[in-house]
Protein backbone atom coordinates (compact mmCIF):
# COMPACT_ATOMS: atom_id res chain seq x y z
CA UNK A 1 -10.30 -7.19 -0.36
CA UNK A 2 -12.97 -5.50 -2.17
CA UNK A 3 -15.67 -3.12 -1.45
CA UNK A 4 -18.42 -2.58 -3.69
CA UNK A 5 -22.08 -1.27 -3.99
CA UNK A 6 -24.84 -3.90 -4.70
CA UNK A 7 -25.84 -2.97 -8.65
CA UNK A 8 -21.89 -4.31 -9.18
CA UNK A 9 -22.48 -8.41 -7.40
CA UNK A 10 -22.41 -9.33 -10.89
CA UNK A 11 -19.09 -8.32 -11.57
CA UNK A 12 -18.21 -11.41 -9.34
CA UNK A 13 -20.11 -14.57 -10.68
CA UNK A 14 -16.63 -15.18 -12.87
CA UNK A 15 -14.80 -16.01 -9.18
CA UNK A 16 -16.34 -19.62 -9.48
CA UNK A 17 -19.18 -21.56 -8.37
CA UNK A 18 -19.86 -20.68 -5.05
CA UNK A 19 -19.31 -16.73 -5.93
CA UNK A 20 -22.01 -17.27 -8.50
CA UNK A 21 -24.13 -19.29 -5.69
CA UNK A 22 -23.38 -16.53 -3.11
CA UNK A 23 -24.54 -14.07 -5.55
CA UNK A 24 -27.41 -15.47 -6.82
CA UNK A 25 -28.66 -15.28 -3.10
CA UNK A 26 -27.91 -12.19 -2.59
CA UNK A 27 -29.74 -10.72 -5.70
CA UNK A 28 -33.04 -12.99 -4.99
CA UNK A 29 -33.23 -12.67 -1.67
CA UNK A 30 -35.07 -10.13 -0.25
CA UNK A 31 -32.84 -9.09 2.54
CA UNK A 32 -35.16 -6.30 4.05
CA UNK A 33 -37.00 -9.54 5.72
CA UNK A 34 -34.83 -12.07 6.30
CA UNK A 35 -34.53 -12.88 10.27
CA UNK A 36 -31.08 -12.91 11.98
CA UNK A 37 -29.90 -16.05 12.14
CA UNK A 38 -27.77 -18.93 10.24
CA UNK A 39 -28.98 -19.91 6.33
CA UNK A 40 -27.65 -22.59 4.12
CA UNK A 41 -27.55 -22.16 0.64
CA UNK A 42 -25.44 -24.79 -0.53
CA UNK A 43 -24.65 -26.79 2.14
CA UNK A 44 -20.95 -26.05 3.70
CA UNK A 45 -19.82 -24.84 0.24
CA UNK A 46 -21.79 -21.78 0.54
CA UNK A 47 -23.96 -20.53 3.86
CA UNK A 48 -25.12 -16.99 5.22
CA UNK A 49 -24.71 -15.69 9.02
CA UNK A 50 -27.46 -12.82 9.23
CA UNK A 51 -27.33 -10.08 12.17
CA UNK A 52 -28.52 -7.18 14.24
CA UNK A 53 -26.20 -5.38 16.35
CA UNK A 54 -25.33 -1.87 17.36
CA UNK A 55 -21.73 -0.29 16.39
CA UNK A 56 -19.21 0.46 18.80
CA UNK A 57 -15.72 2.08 19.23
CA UNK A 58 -13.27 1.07 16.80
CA UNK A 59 -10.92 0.30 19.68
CA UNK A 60 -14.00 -2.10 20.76
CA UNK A 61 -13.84 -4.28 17.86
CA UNK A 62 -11.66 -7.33 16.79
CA UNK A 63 -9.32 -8.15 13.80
CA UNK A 64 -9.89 -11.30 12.13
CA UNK A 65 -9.41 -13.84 9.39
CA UNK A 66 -10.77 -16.91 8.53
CA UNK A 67 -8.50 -19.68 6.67
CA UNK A 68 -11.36 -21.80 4.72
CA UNK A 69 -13.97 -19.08 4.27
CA UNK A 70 -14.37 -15.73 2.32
CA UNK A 71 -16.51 -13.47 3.54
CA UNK A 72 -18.96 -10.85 1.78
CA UNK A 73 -20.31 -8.36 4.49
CA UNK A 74 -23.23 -7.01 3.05
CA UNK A 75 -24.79 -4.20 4.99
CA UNK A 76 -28.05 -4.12 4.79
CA UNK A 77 -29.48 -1.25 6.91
CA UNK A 78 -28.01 1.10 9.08
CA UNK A 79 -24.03 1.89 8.23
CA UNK A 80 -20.26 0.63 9.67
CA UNK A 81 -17.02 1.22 9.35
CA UNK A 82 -14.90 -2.11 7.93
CA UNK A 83 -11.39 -2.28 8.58
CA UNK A 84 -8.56 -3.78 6.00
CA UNK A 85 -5.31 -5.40 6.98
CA UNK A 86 -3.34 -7.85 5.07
CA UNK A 87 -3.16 -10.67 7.54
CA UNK A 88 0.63 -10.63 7.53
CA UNK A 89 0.60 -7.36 8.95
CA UNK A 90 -1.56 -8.70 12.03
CA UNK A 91 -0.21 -9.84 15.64
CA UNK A 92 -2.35 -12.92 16.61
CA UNK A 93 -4.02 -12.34 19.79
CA UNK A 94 -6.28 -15.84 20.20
CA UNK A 95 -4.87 -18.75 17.85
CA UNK A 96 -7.19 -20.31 14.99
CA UNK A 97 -10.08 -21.79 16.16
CA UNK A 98 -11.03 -24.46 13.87
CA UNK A 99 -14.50 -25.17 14.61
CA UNK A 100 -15.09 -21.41 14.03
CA UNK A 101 -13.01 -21.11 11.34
CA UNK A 102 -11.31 -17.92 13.11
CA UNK A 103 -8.13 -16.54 14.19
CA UNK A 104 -8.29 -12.71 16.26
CA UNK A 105 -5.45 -10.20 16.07
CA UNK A 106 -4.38 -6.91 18.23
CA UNK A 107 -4.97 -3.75 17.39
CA UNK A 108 -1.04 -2.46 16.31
CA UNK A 109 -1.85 -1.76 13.07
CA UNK A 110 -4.38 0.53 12.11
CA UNK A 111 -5.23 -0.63 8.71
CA UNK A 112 -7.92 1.13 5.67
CA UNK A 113 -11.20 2.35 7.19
CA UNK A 114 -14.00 1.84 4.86
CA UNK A 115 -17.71 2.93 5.47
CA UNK A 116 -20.02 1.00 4.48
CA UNK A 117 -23.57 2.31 4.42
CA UNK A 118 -27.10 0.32 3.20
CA UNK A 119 -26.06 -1.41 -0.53
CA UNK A 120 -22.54 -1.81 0.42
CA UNK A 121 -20.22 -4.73 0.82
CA UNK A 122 -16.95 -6.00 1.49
CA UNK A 123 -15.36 -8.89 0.39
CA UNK A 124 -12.49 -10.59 2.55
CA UNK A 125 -10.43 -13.36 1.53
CA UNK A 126 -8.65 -15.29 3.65
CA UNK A 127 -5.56 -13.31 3.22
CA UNK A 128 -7.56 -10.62 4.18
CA UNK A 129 -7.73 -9.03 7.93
CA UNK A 130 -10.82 -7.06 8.65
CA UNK A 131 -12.43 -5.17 11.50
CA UNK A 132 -16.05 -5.63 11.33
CA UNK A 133 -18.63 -3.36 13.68
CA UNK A 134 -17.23 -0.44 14.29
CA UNK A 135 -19.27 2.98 14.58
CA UNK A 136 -19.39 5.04 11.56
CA UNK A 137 -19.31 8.74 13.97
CA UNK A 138 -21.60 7.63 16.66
CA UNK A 139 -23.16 4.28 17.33
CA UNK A 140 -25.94 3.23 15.21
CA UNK A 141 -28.00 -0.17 14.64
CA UNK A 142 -26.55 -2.43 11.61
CA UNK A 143 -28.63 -5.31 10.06
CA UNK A 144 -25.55 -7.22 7.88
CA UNK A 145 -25.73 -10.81 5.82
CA UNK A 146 -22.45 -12.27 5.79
CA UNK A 147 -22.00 -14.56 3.30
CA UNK A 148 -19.51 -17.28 3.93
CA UNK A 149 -18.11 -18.76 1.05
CA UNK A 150 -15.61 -21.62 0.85
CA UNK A 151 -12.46 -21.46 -0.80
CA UNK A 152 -11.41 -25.20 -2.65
């Protein structure tokens, strides 16, 4: 898991390809405009979920992790709180779902709470359980890319 500030994407190119695809996108595109909805960059290798939403309870959000996909949650306005737990800490709740690449987990561990304002981002690996959504103080509107990249 990482979380990171958007002057530091660079940092990541090294990862491999599809980092260096992922971040390329993320550097050229301007984000401000972009509409919700799904993008690809580079096919299945490397594609971009982009959504509005408004933050709720902690206790109102899911855990998750994804077994082909890493994830870079990049907030783009507004500001959330991120949850980290290593997956083998997790309880599944609803088994993988492999057409959505997506298992969900109960709430027994509490995990790291991150928040992640405007310019911020977290990367989760696959290992990686995270809590996405959740209200930063009070509830507030989000616009977020996540960037899915896949793992060889």
């Amino acid at each position: 898991m990482i979380y990171d500030s958007k002057e530091n994407l660079d940092f990541y190119r090294g990862l491999g390809k599809n980092y260096e695809t992922a971040v390329d996108f993320l550097q050229k595109t301007d984000l401000e405009a972009i509409e919700p909805g799904k993008y690809e960059v580079d096919g299945k290798e490397v594609y971009v979920n982009v959504t509005e939403y408004e933050t709720k309870a902690w206790e109102d959000c899911k855990f998750e992790t994804h077994e082909h996909y890493t994830d870079i949650q990049y907030v783009i306005s507004g500001s959330e709180v991120m949850t980290y737990a290593p997956k083998k800490d997790l309880t599944v709740k609803t088994e993988y779902n492999p057409d959505k690449d997506v298992t969900f987990y109960t709430d027994d561990v509490r995990g790291i709470d991150m928040a992640t304002p405007a310019g911020y981002y977290c990367i989760f690996n696959p290992q990686d359980g995270h809590k996405p959504k959740a209200m930063n103080g009070k509830p507030a509107m989000v616009k977020k890319v996540i960037v899915k990249i896949k793992e060889d």
